[in-house]
C-alpha atoms as a PDB file:
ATOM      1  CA  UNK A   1      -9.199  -7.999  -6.653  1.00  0.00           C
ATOM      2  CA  UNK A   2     -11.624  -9.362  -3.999  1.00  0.00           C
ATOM      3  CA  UNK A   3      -9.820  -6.283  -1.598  1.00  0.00           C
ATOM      4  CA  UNK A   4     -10.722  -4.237  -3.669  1.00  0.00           C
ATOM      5  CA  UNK A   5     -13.952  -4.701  -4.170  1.00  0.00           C
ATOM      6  CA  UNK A   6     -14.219  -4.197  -0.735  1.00  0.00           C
ATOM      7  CA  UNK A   7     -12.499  -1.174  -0.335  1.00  0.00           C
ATOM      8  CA  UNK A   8     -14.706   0.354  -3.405  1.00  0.00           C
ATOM      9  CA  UNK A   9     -17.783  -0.685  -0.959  1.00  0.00           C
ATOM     10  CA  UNK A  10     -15.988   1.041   1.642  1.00  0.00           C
ATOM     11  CA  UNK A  11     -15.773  -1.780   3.906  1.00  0.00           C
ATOM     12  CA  UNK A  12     -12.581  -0.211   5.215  1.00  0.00           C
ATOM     13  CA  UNK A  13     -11.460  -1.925   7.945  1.00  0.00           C
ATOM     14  CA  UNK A  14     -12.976  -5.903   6.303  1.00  0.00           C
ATOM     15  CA  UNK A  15     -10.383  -4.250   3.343  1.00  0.00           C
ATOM     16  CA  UNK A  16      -7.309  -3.303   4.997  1.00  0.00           C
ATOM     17  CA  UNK A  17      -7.320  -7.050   7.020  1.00  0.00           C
ATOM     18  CA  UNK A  18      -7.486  -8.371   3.191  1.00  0.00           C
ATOM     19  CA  UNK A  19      -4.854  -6.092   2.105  1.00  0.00           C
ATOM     20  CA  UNK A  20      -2.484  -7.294   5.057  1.00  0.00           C
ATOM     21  CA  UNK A  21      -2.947 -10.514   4.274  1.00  0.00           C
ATOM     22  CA  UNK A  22      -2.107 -10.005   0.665  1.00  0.00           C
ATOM     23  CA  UNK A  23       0.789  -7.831   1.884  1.00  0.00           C
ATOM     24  CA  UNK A  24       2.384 -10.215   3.806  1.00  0.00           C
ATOM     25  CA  UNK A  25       2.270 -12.929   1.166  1.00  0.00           C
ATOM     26  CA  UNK A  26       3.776 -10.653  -1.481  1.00  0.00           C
ATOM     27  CA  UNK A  27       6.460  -9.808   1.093  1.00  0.00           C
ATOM     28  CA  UNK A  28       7.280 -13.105   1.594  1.00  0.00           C
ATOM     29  CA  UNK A  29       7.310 -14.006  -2.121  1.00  0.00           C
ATOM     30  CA  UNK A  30       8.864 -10.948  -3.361  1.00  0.00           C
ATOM     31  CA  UNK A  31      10.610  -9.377  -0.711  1.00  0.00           C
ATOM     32  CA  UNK A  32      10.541  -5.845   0.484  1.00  0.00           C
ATOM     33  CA  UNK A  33      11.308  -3.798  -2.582  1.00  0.00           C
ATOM     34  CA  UNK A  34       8.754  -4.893  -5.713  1.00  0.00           C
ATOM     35  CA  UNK A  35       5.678  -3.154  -7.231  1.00  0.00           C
ATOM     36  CA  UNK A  36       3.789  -5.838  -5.968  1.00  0.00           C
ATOM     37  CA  UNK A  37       4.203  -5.662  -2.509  1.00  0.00           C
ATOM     38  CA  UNK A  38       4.480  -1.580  -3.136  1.00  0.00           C
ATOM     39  CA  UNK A  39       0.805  -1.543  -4.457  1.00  0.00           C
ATOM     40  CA  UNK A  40       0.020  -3.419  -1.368  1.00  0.00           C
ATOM     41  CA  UNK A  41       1.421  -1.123   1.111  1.00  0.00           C
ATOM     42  CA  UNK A  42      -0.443   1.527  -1.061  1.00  0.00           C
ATOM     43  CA  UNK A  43      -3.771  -0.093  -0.259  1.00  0.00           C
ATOM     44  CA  UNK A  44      -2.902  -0.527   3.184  1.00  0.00           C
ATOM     45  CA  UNK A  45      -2.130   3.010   4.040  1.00  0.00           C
ATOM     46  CA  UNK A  46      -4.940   3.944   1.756  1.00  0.00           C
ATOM     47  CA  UNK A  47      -8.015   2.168   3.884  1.00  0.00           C
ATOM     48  CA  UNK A  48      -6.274   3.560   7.209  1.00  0.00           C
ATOM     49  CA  UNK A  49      -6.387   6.840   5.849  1.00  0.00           C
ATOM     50  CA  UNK A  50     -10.008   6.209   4.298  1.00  0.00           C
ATOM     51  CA  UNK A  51     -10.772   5.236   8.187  1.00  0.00           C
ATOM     52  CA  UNK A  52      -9.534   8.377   9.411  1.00  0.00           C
ATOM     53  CA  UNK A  53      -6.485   6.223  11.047  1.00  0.00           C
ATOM     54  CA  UNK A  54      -4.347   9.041   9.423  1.00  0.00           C
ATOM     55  CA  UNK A  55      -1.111   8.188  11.963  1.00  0.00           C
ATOM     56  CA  UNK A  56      -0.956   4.840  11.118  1.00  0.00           C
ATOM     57  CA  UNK A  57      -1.300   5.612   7.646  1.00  0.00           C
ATOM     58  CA  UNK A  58       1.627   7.719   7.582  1.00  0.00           C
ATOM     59  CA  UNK A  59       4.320   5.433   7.968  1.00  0.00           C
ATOM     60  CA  UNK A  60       2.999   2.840   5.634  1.00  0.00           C
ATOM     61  CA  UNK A  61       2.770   5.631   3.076  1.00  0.00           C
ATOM     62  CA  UNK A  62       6.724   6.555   3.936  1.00  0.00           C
ATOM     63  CA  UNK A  63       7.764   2.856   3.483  1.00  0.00           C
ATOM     64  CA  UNK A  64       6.211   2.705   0.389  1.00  0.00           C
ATOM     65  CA  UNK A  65       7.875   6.039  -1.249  1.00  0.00           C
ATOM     66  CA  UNK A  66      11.089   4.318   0.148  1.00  0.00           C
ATOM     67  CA  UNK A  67      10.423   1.239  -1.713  1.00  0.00           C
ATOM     68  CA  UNK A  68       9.329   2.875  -5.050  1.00  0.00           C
ATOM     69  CA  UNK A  69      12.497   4.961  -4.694  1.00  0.00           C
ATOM     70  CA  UNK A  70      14.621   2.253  -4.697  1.00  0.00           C
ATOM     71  CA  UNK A  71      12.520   0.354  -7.214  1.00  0.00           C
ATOM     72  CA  UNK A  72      11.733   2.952  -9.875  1.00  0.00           C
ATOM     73  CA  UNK A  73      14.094   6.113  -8.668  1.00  0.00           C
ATOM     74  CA  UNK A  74      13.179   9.746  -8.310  1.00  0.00           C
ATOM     75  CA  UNK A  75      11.463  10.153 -11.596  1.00  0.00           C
ATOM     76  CA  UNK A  76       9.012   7.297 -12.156  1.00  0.00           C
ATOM     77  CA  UNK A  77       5.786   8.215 -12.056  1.00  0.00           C
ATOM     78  CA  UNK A  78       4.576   5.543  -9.390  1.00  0.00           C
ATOM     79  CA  UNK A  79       7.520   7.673  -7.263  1.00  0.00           C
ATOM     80  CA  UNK A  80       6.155  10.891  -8.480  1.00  0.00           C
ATOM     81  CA  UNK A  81       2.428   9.193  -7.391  1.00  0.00           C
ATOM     82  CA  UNK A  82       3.561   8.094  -4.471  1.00  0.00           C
ATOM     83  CA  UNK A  83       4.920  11.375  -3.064  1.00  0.00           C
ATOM     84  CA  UNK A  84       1.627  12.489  -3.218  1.00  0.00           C
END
């Protein structure tokens, strides 16, 4: 939660190099398609995009709706959220 706490100080880019790091671990533990590693993408995409990075959030955001898809299906709401 230490990213987070971060991120709600909006210590954006200090945030996203946390949430990387915590991505990649969860990757490596859980592979490429669990909620874990989804939420991380999530709060990846989400400091880019807080840091006006808005291209580079993009396709974060798109692997993660491709994950949840294949995790949850069309009509789970973390899908649902993450379509949005």
């Amino acid at each position: 939660m230490y990213a987070k706490s971060i991120f709600e100080q909006r210590e954006y880019v200090r945030a996203e190099i946390l949430w990387r790091e915590e991505l990649e671990s969860r990757r490596k533990l859980h592979g490429d398609v669990h909620k874990d590693m989804l939420d991380s993408l999530y709060w990846v995409a989400r400091c880019l995009f807080e840091h006006r990075q808005y291209a580079a959030a993009e396709p974060v955001w798109r692997e993660e709706l491709a994950g949840r898809l294949k995790v949850h299906g069309e009509l789970h709401t973390d899908t649902c959220d993450a379509r949005h």
